[in-house]
N, C-alpha and C. Protein backbone atom coordinates (compact mmCIF):
# COMPACT_ATOMS: atom_id res chain seq x y z
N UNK A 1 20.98 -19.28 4.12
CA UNK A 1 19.65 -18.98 3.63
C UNK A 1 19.69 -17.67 2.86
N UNK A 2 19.01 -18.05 1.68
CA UNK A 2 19.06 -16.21 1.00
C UNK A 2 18.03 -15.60 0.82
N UNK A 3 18.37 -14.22 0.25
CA UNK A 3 17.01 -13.20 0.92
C UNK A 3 16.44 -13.42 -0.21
N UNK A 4 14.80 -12.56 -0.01
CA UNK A 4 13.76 -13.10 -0.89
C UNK A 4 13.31 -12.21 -1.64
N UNK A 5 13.50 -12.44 -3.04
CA UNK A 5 13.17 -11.35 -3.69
C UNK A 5 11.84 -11.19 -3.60
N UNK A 6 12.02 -9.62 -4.11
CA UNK A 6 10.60 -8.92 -4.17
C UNK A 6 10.43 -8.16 -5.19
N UNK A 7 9.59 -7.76 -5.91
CA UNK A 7 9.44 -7.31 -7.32
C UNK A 7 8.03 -6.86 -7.40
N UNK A 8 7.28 -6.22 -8.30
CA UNK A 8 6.07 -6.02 -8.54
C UNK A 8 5.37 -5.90 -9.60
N UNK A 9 4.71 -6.67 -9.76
CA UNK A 9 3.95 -6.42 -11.48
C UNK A 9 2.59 -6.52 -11.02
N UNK A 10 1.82 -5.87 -12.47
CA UNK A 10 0.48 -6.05 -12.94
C UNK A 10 -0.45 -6.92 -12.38
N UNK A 11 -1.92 -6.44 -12.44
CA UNK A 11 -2.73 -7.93 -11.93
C UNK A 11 -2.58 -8.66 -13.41
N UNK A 12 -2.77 -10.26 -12.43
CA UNK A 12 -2.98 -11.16 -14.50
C UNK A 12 -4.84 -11.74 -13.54
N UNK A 13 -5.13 -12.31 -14.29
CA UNK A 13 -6.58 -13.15 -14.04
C UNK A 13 -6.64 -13.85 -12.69
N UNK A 14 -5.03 -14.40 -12.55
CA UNK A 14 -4.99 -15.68 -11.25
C UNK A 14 -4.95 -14.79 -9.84
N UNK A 15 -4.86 -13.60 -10.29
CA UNK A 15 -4.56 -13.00 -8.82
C UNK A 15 -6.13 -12.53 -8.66
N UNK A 16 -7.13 -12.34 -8.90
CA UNK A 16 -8.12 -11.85 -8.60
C UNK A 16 -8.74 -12.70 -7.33
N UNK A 17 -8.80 -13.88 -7.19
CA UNK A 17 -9.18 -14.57 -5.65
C UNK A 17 -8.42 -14.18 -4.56
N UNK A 18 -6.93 -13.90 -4.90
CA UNK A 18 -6.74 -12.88 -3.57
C UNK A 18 -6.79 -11.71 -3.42
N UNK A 19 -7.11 -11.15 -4.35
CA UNK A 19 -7.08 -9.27 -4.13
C UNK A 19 -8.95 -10.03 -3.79
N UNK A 20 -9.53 -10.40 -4.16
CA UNK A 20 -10.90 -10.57 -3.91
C UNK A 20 -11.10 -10.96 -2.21
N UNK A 21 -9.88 -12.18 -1.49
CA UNK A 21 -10.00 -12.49 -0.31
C UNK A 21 -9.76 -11.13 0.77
N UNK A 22 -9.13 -10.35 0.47
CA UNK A 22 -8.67 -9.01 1.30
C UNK A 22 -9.70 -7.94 1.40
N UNK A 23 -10.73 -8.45 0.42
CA UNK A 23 -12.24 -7.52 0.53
C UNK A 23 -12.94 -8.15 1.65
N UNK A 24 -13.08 -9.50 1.84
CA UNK A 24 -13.99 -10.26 2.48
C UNK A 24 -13.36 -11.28 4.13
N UNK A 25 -12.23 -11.22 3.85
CA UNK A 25 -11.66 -11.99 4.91
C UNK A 25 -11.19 -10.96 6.36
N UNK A 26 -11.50 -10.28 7.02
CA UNK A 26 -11.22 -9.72 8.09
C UNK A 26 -10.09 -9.82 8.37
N UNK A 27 -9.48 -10.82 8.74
CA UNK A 27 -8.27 -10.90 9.04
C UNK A 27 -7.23 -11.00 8.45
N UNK A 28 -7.77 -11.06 7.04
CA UNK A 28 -5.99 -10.29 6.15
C UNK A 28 -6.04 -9.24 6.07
N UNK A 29 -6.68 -8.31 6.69
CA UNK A 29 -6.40 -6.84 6.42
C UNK A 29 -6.15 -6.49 8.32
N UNK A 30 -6.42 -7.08 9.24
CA UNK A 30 -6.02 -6.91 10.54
C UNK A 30 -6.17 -5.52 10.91
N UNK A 31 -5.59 -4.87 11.61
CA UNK A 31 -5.80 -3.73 12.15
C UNK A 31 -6.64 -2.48 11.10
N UNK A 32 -6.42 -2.81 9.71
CA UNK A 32 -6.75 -1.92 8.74
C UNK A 32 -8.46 -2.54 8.51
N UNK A 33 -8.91 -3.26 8.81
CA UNK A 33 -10.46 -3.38 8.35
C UNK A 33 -11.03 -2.25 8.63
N UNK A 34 -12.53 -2.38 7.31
CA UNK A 34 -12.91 -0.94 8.23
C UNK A 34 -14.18 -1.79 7.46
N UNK A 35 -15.00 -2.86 7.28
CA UNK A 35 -15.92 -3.62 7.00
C UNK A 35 -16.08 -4.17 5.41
N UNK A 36 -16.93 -4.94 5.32
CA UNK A 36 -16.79 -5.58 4.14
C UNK A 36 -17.46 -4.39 3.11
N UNK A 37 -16.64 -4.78 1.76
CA UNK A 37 -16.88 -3.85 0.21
C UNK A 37 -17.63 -4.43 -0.62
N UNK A 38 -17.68 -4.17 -1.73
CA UNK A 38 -18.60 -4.99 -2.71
C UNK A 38 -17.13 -5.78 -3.61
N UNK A 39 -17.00 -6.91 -3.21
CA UNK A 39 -16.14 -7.63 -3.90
C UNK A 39 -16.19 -7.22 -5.58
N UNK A 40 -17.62 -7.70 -5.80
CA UNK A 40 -17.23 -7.66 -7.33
C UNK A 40 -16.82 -6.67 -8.01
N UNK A 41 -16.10 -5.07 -7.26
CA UNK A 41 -15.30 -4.15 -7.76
C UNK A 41 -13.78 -5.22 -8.38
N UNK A 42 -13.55 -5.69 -7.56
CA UNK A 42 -12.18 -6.80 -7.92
C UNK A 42 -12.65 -7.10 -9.52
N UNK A 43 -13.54 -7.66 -9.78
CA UNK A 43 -13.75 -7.95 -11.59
C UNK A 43 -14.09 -6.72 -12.54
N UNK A 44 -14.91 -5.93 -11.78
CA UNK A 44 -14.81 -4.59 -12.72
C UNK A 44 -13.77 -4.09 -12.81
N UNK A 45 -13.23 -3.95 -11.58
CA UNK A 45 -11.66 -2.96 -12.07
C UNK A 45 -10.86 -3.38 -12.70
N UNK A 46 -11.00 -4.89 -12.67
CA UNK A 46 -9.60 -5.63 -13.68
C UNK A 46 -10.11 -5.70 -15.22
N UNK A 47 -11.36 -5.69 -15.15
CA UNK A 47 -12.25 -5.37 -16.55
C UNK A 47 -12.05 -4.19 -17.27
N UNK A 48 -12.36 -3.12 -16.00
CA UNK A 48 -11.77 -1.97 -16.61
C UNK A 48 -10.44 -1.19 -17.38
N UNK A 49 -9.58 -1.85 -16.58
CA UNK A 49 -8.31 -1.34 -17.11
C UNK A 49 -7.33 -1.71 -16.12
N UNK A 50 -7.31 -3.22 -15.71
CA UNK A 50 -6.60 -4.05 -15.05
C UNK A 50 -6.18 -3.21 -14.00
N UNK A 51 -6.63 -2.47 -13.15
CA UNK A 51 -6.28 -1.92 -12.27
C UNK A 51 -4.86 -0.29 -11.82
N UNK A 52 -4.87 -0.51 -13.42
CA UNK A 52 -4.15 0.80 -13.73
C UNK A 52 -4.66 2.02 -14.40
N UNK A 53 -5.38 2.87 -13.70
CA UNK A 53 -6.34 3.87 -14.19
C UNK A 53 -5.29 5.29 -14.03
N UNK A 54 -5.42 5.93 -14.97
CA UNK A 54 -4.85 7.39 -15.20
C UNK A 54 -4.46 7.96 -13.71
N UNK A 55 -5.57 7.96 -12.58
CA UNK A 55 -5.75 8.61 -10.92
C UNK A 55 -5.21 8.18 -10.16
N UNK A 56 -4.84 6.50 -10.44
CA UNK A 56 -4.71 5.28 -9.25
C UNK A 56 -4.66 3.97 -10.05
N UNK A 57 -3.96 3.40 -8.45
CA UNK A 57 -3.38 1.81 -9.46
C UNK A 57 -3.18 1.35 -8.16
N UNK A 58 -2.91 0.09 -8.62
CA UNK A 58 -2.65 -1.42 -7.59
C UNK A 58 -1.64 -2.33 -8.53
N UNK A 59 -1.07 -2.69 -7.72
CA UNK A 59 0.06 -3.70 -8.21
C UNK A 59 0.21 -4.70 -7.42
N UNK A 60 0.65 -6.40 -8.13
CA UNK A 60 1.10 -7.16 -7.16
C UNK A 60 2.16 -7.17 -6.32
N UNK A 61 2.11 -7.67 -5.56
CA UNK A 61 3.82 -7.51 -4.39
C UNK A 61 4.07 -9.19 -5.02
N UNK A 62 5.49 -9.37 -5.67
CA UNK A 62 5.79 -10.69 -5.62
C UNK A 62 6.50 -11.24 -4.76
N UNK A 63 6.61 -12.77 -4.22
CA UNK A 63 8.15 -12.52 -3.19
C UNK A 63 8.26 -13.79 -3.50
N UNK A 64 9.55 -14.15 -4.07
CA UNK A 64 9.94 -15.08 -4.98
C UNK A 64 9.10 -15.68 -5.86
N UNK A 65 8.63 -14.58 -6.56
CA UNK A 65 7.47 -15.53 -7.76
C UNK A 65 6.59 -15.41 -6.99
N UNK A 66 5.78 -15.48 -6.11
CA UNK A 66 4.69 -15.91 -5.41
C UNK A 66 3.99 -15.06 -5.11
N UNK A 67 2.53 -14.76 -5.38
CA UNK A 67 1.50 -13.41 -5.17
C UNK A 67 1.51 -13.43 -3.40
N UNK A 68 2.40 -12.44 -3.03
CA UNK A 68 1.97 -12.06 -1.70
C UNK A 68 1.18 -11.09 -0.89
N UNK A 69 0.60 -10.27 -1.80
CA UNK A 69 -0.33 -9.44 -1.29
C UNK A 69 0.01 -8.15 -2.78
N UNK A 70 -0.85 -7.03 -2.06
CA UNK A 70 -0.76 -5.97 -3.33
C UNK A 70 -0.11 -4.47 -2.67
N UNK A 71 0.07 -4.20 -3.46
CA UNK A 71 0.49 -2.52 -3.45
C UNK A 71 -0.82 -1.40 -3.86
N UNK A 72 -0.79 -0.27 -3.98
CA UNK A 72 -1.78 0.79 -4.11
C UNK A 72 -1.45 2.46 -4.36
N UNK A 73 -1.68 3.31 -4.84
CA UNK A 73 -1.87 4.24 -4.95
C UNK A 73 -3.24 5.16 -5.29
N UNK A 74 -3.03 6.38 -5.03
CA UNK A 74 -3.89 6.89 -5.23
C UNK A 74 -3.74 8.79 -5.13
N UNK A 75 -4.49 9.87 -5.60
CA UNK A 75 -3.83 11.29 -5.69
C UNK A 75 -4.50 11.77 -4.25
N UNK A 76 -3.49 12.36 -3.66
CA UNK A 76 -3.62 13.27 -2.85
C UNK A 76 -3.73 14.83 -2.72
N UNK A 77 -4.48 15.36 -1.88
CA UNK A 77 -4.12 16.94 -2.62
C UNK A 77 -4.25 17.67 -1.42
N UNK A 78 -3.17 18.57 -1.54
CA UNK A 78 -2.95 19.40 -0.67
C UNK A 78 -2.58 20.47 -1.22
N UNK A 79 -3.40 21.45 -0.44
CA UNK A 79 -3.33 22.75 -1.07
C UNK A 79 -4.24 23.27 -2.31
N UNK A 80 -3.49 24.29 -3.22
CA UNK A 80 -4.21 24.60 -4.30
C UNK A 80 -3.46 23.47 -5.64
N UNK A 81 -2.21 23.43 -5.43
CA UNK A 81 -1.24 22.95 -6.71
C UNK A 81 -0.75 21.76 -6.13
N UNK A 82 -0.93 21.06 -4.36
CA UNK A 82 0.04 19.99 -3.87
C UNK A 82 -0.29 18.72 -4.24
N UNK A 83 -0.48 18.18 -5.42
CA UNK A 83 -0.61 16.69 -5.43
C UNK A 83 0.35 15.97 -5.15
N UNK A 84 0.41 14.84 -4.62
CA UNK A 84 1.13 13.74 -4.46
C UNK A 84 0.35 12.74 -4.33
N UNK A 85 1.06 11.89 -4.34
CA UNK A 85 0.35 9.91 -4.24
C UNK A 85 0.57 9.58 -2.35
N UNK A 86 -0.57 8.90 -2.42
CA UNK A 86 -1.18 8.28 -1.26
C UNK A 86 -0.76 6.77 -1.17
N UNK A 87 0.08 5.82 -0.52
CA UNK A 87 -0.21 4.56 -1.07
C UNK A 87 -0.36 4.02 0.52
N UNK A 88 -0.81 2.49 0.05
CA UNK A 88 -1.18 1.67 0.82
C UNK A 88 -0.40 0.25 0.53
N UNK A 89 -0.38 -1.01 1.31
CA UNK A 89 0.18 -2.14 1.06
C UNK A 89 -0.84 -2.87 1.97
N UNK A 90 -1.09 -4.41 1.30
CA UNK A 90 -1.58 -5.55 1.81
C UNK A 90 -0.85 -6.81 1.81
N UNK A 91 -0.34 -7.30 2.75
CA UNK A 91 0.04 -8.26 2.38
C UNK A 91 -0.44 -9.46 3.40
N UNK A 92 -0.62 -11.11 2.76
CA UNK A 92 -1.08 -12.21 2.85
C UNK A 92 -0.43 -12.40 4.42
N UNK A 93 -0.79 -12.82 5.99
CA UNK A 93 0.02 -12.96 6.69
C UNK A 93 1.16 -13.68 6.24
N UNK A 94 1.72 -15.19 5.61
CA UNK A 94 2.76 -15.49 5.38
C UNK A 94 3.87 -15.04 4.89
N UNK A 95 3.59 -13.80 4.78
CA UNK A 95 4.61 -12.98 4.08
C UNK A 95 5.23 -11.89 4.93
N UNK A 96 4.61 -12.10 6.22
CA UNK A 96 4.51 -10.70 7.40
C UNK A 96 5.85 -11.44 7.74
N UNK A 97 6.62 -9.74 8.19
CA UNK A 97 7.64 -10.32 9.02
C UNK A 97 9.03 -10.37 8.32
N UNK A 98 8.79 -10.01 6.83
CA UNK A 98 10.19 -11.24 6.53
C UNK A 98 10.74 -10.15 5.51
N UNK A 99 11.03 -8.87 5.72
CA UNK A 99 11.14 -7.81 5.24
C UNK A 99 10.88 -7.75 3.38
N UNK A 100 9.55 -8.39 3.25
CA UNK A 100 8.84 -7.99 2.16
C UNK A 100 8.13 -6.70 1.98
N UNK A 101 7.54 -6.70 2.60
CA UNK A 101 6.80 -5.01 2.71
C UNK A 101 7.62 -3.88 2.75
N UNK A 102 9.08 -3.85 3.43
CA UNK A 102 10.12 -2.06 3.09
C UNK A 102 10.02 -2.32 1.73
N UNK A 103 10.51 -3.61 1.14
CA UNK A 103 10.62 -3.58 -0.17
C UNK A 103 9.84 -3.33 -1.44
N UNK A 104 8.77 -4.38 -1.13
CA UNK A 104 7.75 -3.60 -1.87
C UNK A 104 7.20 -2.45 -1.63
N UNK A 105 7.53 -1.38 -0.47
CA UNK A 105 7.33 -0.02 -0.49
C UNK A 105 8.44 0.66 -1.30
N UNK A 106 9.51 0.36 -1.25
CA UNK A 106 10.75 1.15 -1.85
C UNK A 106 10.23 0.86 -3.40
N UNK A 107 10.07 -0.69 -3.85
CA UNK A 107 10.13 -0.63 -5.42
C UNK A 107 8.59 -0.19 -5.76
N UNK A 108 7.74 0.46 -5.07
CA UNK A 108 6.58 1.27 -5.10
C UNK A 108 6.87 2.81 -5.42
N UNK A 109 7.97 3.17 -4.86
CA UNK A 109 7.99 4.36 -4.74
C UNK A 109 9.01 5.22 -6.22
N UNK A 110 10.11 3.86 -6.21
CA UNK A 110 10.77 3.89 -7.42
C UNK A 110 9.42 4.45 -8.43
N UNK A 111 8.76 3.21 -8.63
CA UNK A 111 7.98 2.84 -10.28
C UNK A 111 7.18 4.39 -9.88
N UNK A 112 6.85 4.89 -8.68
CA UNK A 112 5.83 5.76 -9.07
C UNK A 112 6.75 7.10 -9.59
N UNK A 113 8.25 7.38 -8.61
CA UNK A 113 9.34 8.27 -9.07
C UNK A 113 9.77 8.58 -10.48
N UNK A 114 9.45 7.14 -11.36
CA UNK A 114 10.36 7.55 -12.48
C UNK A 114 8.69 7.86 -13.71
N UNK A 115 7.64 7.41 -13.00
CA UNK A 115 6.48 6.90 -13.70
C UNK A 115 5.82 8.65 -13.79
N UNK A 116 5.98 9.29 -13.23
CA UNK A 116 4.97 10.78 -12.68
C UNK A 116 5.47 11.49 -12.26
N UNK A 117 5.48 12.68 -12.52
CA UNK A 117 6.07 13.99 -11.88
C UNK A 117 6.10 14.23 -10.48
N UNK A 118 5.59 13.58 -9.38
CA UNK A 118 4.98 14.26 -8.34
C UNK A 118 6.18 14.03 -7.47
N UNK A 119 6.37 15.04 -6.42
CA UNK A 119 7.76 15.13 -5.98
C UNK A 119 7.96 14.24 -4.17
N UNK A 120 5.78 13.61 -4.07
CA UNK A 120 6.14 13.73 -2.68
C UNK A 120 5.30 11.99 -2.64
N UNK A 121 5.64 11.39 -2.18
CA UNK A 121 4.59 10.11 -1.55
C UNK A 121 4.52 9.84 -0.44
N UNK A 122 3.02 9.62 -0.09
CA UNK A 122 3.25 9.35 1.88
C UNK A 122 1.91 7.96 2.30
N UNK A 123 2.22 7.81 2.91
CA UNK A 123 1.21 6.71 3.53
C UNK A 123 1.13 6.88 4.78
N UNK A 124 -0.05 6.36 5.36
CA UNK A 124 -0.52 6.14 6.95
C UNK A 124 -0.76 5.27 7.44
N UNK A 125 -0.69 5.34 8.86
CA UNK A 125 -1.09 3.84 9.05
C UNK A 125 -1.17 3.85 10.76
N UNK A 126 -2.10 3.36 10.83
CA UNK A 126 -2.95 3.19 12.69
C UNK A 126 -1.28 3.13 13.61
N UNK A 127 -1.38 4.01 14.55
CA UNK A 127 -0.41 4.64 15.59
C UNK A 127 -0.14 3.21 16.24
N UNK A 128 -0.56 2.51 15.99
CA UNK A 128 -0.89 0.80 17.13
C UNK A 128 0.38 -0.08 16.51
N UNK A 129 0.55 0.47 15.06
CA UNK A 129 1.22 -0.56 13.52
C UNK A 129 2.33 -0.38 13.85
N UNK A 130 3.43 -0.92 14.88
CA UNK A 130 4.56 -0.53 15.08
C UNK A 130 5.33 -1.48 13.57
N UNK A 131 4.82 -2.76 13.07
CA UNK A 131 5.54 -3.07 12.16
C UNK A 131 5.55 -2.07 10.74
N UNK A 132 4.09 -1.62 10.47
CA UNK A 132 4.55 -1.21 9.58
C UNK A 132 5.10 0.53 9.69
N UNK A 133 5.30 0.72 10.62
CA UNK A 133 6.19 2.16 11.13
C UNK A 133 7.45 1.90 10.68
N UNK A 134 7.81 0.41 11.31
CA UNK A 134 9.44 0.52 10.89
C UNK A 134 9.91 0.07 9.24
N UNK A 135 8.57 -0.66 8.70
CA UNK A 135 8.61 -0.93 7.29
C UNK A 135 9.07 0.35 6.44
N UNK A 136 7.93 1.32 7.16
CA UNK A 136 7.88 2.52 6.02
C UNK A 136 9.31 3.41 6.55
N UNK A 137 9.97 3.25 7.63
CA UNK A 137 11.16 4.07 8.00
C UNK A 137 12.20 3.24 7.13
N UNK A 138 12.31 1.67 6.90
CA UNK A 138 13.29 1.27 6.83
C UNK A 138 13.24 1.34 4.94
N UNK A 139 12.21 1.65 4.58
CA UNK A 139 11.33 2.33 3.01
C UNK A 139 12.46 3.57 3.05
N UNK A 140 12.87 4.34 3.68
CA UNK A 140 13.17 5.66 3.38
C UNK A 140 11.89 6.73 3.57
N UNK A 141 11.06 6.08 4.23
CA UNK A 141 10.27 7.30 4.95
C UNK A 141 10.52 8.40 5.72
N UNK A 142 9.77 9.51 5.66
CA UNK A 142 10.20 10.17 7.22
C UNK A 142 8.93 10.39 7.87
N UNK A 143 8.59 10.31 9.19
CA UNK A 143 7.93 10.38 10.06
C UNK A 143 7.28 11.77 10.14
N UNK A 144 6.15 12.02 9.67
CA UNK A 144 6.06 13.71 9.53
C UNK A 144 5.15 14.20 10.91
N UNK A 145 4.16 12.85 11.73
CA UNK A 145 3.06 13.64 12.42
C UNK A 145 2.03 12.53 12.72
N UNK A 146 1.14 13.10 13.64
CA UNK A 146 -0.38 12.34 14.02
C UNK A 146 -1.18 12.50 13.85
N UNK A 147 -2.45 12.00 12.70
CA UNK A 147 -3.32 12.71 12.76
C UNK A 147 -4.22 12.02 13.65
N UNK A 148 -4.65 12.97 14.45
CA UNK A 148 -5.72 12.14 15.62
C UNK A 148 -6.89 11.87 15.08
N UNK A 149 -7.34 10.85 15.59
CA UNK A 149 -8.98 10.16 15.71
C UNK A 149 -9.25 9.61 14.51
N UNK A 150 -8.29 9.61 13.33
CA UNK A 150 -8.52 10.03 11.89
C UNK A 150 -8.93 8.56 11.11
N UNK A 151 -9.36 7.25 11.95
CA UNK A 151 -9.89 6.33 11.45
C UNK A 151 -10.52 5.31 11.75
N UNK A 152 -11.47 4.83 11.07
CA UNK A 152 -12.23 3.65 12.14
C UNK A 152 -12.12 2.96 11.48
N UNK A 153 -12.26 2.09 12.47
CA UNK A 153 -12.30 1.14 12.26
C UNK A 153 -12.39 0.08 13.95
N UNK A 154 -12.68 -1.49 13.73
CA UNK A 154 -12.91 -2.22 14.93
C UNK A 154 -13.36 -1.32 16.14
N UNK A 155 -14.93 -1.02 15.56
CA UNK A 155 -15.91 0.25 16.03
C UNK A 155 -14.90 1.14 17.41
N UNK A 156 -14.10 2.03 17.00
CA UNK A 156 -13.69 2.77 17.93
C UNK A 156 -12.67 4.03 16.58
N UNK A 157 -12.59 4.66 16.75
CA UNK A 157 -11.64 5.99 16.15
C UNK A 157 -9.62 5.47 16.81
N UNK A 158 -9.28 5.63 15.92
CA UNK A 158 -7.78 5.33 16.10
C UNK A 158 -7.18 6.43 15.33
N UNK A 159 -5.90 6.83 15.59
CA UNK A 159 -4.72 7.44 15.64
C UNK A 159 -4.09 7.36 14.16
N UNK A 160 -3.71 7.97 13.21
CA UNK A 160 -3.18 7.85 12.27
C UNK A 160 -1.31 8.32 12.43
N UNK A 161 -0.62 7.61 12.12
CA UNK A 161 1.10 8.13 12.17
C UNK A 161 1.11 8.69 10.53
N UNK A 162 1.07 9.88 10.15
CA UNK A 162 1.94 9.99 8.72
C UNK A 162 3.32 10.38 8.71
N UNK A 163 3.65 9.10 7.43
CA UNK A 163 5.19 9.52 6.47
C UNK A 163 4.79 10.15 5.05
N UNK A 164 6.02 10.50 4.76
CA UNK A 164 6.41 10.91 3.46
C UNK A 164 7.64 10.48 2.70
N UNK A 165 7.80 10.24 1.98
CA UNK A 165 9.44 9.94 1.40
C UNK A 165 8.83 10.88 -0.01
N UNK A 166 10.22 12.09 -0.32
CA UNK A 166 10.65 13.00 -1.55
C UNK A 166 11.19 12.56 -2.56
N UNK A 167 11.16 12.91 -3.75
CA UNK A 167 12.19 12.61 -4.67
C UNK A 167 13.41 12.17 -4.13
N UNK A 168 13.97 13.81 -3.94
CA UNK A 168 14.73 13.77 -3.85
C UNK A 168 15.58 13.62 -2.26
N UNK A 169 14.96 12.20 -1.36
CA UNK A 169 15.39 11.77 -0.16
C UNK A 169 16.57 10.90 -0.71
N UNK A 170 17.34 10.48 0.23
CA UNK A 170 18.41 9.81 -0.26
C UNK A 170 17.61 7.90 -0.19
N UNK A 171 17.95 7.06 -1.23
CA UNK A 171 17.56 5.90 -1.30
C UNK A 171 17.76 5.48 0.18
């Protein structure tokens, strides 16, 4: 059996019913819900500038050809001068599990490495997420900390784990 590629491109038109289902379906976003959005951002933003804006962007996760969920960024700031990118990942349950997600974090981190100056990217994710802990370690993350209480969601406050992966970390 061979492994499954993973790659990432652009939204096109056909992907908008699932970046649209992850607004409205509860349970493709699982531990990460935090209640329903106004869907029809999904058509403005792809209206706007297909989801690649100067601040922030979204990308598809492919895994063999096949729309399996999306990727994300966004600016972070720390300090007076510390920007870096924030990202996030969604992916479709059929795709859980099957080491799609390190990957589409690694070729996330590439496109944003060679794409922007910024030297640092980190993501978070509910203290509960043991999968995607080891996603983002087996990403080339490093484990920096906890931020407590730091999100709701499924009406109660939960635990945030942050990583970071550097430029210049080793692949």
């Amino acid at each position: 059996m061979g492994s499954t590629s993973v790659g990432l491109r652009p939204v096109a038109e056909e992907d908008l019913p699932l970046l649209r289902r992850f607004m409205v379906e509860p349970e493709l976003q699982g531990l990460d819900w935090s209640g329903f959005v106004d869907a029809g951002t999904i058509r403005r933003e792809f209206n706007a500038n297909g989801f690649l804006g100067n601040d922030h962007g979204l990308l598809i996760v492919a895994a063999d050809g096949e729309a399996a969920g999306h990727v994300s960024w966004r600016p972070v700031q720390h300090g007076g001068g510390g920007r870096c990118w924030g990202m996030g990942i969604a992916l479709v349950p059929e795709w859980r599990g099957r080491g799609v997600g390190w990957r589409a974090h690694r070729a996330l981190c590439d496109y944003l490495f060679a794409q922007s100056p910024v030297d640092r990217i980190e993501a978070g994710t509910r203290a509960d997420n043991i999968a995607e802990q080891r996603a983002l370690q087996r990403a080339g993350f490093t484990r920096e900390g906890v931020l407590r209480s730091a999100q709701f969601s499924h009406g109660a406050w939960h635990d945030l784990v942050v990583y970071s992966r550097l430029r210049q970390d080793p692949d």
